[in-house]
N, C-alpha and C. Protein backbone atom coordinates (compact mmCIF):
# COMPACT_ATOMS: atom_id res chain seq x y z
N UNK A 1 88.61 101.80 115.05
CA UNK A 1 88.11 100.46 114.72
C UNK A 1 87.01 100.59 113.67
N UNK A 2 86.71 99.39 112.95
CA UNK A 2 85.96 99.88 112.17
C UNK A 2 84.46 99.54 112.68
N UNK A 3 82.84 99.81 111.92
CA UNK A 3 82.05 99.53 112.02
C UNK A 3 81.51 97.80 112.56
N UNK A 4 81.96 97.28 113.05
CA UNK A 4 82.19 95.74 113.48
C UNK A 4 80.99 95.33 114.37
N UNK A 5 80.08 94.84 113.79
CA UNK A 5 79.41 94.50 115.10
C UNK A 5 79.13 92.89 115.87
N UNK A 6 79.11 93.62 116.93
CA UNK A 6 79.94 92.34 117.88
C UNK A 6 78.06 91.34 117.56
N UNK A 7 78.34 89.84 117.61
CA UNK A 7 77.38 88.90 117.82
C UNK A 7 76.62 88.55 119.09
N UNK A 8 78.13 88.35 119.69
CA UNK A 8 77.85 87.68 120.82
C UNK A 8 79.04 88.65 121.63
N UNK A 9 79.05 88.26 122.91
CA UNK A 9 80.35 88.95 124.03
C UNK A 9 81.81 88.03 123.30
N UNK A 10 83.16 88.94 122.98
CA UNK A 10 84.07 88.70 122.79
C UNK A 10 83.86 88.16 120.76
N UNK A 11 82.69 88.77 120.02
CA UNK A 11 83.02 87.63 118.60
C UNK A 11 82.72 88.99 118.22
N UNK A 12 83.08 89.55 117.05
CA UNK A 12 83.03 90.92 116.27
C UNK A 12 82.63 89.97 114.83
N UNK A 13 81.69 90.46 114.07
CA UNK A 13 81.79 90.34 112.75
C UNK A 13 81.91 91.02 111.66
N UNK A 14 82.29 91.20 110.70
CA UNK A 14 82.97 92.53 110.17
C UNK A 14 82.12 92.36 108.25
N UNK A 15 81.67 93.09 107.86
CA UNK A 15 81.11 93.61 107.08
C UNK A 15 81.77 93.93 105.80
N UNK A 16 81.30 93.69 104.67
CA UNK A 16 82.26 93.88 103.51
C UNK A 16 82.23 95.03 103.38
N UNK A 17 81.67 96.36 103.93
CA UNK A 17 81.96 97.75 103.87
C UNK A 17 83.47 97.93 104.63
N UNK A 18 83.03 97.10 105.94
CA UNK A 18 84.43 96.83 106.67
C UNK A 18 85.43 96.40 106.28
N UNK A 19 85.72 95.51 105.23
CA UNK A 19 86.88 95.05 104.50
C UNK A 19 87.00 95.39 103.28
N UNK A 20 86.00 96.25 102.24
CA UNK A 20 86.44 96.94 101.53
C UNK A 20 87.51 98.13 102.36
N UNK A 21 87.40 98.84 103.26
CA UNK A 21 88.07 99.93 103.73
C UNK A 21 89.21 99.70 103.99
N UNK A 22 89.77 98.56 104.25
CA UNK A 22 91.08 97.54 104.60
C UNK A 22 92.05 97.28 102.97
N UNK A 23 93.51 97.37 103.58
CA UNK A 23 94.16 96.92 102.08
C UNK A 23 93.94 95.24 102.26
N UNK A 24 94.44 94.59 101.16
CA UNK A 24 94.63 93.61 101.08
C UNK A 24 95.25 92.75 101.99
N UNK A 25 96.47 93.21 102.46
CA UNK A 25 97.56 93.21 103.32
C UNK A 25 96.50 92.70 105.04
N UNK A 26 95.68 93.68 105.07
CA UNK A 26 95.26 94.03 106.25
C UNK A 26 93.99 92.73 106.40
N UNK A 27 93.20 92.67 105.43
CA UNK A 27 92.66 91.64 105.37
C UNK A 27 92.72 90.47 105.75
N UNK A 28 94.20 90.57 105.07
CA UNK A 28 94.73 88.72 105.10
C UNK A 28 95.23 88.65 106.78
N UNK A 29 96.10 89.39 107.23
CA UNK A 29 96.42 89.73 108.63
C UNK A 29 95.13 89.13 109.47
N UNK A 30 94.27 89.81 109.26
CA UNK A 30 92.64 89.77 109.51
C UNK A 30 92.38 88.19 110.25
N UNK A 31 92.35 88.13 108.90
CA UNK A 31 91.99 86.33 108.79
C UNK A 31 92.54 85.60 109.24
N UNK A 32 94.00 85.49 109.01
CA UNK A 32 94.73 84.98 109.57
C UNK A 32 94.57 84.63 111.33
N UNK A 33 94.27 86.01 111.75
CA UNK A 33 94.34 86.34 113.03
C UNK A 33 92.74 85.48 113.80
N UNK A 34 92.13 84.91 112.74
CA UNK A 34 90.72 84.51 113.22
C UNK A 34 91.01 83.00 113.01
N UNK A 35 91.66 82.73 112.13
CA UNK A 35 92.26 80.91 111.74
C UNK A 35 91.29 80.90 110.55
N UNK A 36 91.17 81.83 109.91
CA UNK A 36 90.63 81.96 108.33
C UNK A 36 91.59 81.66 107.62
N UNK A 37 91.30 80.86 106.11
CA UNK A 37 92.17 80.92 104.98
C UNK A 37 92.22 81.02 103.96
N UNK A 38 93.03 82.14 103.80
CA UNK A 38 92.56 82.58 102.20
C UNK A 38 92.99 82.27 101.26
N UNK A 39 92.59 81.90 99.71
CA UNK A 39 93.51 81.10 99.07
C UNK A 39 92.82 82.40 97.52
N UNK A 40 92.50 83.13 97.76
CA UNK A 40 91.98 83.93 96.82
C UNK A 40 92.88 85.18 96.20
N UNK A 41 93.62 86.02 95.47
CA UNK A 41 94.28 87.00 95.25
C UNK A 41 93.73 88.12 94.57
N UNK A 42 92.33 88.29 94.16
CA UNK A 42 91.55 89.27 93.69
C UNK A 42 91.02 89.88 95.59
N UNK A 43 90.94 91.48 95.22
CA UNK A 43 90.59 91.95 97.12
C UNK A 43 88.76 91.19 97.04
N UNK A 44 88.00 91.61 96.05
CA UNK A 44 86.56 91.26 96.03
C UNK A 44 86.20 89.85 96.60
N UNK A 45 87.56 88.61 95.62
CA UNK A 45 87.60 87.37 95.78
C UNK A 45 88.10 86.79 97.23
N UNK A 46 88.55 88.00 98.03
CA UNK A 46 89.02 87.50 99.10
C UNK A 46 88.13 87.90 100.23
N UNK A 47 87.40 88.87 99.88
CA UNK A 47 86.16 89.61 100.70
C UNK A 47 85.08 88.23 100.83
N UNK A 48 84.68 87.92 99.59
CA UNK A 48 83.97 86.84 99.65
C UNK A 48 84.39 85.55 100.16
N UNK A 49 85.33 85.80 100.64
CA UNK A 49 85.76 84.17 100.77
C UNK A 49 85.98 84.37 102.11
N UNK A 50 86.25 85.53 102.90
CA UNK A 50 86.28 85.69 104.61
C UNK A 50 84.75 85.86 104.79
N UNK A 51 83.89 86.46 104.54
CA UNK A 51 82.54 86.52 104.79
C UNK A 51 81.74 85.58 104.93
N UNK A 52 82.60 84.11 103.96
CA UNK A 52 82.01 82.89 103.88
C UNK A 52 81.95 82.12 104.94
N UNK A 53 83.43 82.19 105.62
CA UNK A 53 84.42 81.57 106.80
C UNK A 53 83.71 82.21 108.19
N UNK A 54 83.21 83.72 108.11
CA UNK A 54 83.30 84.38 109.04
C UNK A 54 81.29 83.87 108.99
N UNK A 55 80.85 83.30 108.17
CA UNK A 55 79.67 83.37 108.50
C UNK A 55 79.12 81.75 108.88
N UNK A 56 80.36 80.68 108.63
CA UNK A 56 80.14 79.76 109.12
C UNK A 56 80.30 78.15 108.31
């Protein structure tokens, strides 16, 4: 797993060190899997745009 650190019991938040290390592929999976949405196709542009979602 990667470096993730949890917030609260059961919420992980994940770090753009953490999703640089991820393909693209894996990312979007990612997000998906959280009810994130990505509408971005650059990996940087999509880093920024889950970090955004994931931060609120």
């Amino acid at each position: 797993m990667m470096d993730a650190v949890p917030e609260s019991p059961g919420t992980v938040s994940y770090t753009a060190d953490d999703l640089n290390a991820m393909t693209i592929a894996e990312i979007k999976a990612l997000a998906s899997d959280l009810g994130y949405t990505v509408t971005q196709t650059k990996k940087a542009d999509i880093i920024t745009e889950f970090l955004g979602q994931q931060e609120g």
